[in-house]
C-alpha atoms as a PDB file:
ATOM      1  CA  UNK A   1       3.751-140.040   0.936  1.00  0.00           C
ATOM      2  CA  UNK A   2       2.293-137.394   3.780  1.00  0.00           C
ATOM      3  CA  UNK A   3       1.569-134.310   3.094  1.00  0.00           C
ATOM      4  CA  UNK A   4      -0.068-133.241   6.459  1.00  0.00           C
ATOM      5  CA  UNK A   5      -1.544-129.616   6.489  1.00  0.00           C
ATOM      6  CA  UNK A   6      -3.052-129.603  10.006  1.00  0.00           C
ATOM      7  CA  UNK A   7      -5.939-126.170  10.206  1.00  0.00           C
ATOM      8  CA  UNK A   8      -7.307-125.028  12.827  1.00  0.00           C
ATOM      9  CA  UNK A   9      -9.943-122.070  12.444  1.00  0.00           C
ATOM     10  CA  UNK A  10     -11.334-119.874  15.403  1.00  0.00           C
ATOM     11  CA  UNK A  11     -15.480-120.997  15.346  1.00  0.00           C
ATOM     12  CA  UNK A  12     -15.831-117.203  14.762  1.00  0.00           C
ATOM     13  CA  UNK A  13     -13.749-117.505  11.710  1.00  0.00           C
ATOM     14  CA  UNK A  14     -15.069-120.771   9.863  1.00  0.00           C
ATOM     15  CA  UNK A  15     -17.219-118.213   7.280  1.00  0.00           C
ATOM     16  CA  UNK A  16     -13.836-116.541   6.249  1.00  0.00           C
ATOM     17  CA  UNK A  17     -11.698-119.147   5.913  1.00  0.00           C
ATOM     18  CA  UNK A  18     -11.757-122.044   3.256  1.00  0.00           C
ATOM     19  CA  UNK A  19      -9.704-125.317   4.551  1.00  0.00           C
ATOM     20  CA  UNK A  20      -9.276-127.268   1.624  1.00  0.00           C
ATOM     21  CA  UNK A  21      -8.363-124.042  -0.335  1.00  0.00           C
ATOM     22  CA  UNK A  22      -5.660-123.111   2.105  1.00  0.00           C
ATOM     23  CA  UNK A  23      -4.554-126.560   2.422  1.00  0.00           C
ATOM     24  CA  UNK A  24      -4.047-126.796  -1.416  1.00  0.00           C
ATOM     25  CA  UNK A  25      -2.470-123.241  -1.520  1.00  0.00           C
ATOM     26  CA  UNK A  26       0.327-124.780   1.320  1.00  0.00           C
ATOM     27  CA  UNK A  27       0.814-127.597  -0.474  1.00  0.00           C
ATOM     28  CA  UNK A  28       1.709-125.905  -3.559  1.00  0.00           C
ATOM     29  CA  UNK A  29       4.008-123.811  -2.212  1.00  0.00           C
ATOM     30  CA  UNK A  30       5.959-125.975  -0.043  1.00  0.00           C
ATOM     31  CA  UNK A  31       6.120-128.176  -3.611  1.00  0.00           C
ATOM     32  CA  UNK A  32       7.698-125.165  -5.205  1.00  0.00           C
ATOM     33  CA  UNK A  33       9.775-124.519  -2.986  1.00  0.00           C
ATOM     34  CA  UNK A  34      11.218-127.998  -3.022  1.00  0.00           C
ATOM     35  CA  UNK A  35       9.552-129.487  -0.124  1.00  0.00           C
ATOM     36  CA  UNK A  36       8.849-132.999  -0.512  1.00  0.00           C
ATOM     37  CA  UNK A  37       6.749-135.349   1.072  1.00  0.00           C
ATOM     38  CA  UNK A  38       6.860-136.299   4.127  1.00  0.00           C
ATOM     39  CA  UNK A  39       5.962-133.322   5.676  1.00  0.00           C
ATOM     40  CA  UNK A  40       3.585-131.622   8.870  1.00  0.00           C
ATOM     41  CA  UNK A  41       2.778-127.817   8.181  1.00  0.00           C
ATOM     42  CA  UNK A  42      -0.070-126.229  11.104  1.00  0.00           C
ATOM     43  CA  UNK A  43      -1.721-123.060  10.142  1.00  0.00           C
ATOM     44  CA  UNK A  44      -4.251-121.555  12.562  1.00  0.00           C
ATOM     45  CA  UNK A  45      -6.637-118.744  11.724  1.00  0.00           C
ATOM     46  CA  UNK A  46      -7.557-116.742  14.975  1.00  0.00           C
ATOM     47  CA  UNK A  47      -8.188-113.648  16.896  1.00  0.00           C
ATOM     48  CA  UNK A  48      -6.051-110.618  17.453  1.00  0.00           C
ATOM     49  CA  UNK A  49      -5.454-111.205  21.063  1.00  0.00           C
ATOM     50  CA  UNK A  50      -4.085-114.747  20.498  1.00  0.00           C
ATOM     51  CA  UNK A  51      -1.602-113.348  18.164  1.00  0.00           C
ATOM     52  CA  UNK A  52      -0.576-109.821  20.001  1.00  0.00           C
ATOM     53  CA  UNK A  53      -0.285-112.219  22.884  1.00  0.00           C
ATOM     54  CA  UNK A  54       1.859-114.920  21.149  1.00  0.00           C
ATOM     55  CA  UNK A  55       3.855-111.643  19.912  1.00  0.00           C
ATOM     56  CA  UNK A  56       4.809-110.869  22.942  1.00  0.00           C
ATOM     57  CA  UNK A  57       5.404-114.201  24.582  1.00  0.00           C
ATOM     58  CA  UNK A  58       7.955-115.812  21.854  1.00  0.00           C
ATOM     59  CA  UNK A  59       9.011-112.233  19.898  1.00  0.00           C
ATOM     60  CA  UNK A  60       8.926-109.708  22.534  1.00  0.00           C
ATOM     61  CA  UNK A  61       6.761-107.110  20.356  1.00  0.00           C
ATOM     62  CA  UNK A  62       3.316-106.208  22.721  1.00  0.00           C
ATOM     63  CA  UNK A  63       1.948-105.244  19.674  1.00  0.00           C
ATOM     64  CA  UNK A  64      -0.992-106.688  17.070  1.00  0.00           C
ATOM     65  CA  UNK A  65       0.335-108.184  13.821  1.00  0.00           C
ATOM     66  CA  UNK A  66      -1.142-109.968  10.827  1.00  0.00           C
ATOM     67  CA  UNK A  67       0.518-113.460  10.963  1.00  0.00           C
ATOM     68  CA  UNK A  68       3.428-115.620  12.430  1.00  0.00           C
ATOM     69  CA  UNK A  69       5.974-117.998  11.429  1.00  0.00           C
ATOM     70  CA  UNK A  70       6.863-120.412  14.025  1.00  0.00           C
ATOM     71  CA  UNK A  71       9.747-122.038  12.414  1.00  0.00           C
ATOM     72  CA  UNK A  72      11.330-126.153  13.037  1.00  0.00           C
ATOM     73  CA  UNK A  73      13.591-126.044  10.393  1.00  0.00           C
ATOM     74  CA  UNK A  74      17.060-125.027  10.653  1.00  0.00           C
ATOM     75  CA  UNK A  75      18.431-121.522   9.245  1.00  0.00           C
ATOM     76  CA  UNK A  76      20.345-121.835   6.180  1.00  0.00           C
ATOM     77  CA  UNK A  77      24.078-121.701   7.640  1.00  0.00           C
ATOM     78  CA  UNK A  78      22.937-124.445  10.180  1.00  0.00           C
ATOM     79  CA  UNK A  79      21.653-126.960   7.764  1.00  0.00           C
ATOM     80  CA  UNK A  80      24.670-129.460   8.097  1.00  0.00           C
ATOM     81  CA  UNK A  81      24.128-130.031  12.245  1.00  0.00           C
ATOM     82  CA  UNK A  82      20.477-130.176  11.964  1.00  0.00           C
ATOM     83  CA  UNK A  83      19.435-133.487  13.052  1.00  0.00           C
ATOM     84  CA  UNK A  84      17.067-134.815  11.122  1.00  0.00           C
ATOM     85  CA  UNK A  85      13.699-136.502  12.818  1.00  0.00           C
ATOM     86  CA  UNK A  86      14.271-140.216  13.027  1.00  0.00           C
ATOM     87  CA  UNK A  87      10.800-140.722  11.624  1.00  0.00           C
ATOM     88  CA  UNK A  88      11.766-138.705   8.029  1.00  0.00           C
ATOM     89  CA  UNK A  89       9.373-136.509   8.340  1.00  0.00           C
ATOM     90  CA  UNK A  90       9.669-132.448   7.432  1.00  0.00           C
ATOM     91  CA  UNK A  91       7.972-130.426  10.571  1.00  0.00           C
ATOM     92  CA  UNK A  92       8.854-127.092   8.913  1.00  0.00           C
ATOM     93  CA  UNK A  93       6.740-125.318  11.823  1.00  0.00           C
ATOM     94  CA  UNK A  94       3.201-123.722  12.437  1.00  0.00           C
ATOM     95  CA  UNK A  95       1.970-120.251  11.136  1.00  0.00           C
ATOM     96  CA  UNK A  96      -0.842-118.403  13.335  1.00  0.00           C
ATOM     97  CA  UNK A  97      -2.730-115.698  11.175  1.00  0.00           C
ATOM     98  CA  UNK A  98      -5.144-112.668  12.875  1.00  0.00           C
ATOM     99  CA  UNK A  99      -8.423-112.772  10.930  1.00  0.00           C
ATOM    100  CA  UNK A 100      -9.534-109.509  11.774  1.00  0.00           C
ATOM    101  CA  UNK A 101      -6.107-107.957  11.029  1.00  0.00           C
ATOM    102  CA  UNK A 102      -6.366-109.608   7.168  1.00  0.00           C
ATOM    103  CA  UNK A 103      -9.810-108.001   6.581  1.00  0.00           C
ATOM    104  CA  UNK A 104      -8.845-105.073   8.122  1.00  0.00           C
ATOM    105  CA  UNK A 105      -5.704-105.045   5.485  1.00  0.00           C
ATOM    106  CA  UNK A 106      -7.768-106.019   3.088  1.00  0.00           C
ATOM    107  CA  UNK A 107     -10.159-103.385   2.930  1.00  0.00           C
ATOM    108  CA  UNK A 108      -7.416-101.158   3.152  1.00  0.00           C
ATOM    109  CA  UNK A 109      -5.788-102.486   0.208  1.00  0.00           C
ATOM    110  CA  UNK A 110      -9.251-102.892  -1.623  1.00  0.00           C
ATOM    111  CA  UNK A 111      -9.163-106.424  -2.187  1.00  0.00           C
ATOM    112  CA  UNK A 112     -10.730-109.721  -0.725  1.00  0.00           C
ATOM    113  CA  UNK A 113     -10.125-111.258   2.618  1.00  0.00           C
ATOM    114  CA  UNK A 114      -9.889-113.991   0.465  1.00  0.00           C
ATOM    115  CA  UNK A 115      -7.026-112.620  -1.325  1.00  0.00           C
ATOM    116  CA  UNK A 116      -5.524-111.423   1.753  1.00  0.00           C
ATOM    117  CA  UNK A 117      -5.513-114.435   3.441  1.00  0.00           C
ATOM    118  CA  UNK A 118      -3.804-116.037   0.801  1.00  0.00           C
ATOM    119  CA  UNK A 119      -1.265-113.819   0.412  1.00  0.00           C
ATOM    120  CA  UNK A 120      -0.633-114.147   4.679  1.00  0.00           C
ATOM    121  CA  UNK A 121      -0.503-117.953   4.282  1.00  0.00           C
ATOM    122  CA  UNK A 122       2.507-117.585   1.526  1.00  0.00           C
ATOM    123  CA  UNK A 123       4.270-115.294   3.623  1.00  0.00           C
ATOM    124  CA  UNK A 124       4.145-116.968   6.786  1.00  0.00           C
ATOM    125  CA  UNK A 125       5.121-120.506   4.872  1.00  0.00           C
ATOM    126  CA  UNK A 126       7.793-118.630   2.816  1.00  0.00           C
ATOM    127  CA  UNK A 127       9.263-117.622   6.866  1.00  0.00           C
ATOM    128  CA  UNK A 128       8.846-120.995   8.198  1.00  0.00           C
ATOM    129  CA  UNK A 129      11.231-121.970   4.590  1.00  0.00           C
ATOM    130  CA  UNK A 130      13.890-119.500   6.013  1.00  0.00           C
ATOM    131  CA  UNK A 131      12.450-116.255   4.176  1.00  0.00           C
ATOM    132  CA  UNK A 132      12.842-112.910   5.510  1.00  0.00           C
ATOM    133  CA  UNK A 133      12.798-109.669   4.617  1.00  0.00           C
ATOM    134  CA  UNK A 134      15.490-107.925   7.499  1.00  0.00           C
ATOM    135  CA  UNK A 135      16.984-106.180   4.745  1.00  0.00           C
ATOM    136  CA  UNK A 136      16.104-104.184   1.220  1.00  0.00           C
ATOM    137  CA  UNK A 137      17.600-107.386  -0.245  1.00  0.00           C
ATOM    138  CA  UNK A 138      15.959-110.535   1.624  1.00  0.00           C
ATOM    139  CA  UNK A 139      12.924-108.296   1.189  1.00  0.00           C
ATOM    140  CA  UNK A 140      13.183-108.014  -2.267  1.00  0.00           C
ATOM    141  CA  UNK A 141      13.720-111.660  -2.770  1.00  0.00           C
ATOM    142  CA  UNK A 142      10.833-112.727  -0.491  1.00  0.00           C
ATOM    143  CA  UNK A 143       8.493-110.415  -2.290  1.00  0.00           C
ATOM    144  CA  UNK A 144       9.554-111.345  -5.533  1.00  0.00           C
ATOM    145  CA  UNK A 145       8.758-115.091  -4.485  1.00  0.00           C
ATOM    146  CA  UNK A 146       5.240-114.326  -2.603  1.00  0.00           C
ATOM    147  CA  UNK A 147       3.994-112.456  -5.656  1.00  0.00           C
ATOM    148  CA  UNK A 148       4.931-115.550  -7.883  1.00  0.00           C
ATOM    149  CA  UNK A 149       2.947-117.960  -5.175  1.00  0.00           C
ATOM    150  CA  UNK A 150      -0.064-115.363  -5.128  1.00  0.00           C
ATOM    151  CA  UNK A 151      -0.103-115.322  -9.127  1.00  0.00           C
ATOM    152  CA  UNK A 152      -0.131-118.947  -9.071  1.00  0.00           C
ATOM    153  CA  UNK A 153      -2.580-119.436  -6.727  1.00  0.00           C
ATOM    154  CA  UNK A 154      -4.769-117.133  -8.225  1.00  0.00           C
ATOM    155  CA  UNK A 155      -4.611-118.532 -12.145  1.00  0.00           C
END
């Protein structure tokens, strides 16, 4: 069994951002969203720049944001001519998260980086699981599911 969580944390970021917490968190919500074992997740924790820049380069939006899903896994309709890796292992993708965006948000919502991290690294997992919130009702349904992840994460 492999549960990979690969985290990678910007040396001007390493204060903010607690590994084995964040690892955990993934892992529980890739469990409840019936994600089994064996699987590769990446989250990295970095600047603004890096992710305005990534924006741009594989969205097309010049413009700041708080995190990003990088998705492997097939969308939903596709599932049935989605080759699966030979070696069995789940690669649902990589999520990249601006640290100075989430305190920035955070103070603005008057709660923890901590707290707002956490709640960035269940929404950026939740898009790499074919989440979205394009419409009033895929946005209602993601929500719904992040605030259930951020409950359980912080009980």
């Amino acid at each position: 069994m492999q549960e990979e969580v690969a985290i990678s944390v910007d040396e001007e970021f390493r204060e903010m951002v607690d590994e084995r917490r964040i690892r955990k968190l993934v892992q529980s919500v890739l469990k409840a969203e019936g994600v089994t074992p064996p699987y590769q997740v990446g989250v990295v924790f970095t600047d603004s720049d890096t992710v305005r820049e990534l924006n741009r380069d594989y969205r097309g939006l010049d413009e700041a944001t708080d995190v990003l899903a990088f998705h492997m896994l097939p969308a939903k309709e596709d599932d049935q001519v989605f080759a699966h890796p030979p070696d069995g292992i789940t690669r649902p993708g990589e999520v990249v998260i601006s640290c100075p965006t989430a305190e920035e948000q955070a103070r603005e919502q008057g709660h923890s980086a901590e707290r707002e991290l956490t709640l960035l690294v269940i929404h950026g997992v939740l898009h790499l699981l074919g989440y979205d919130h394009e419409d009033p009702e895929e946005e209602a349904g993601m929500r719904a599911r992040e605030k259930q992840h951020l409950e359980r994460s912080l009980s």
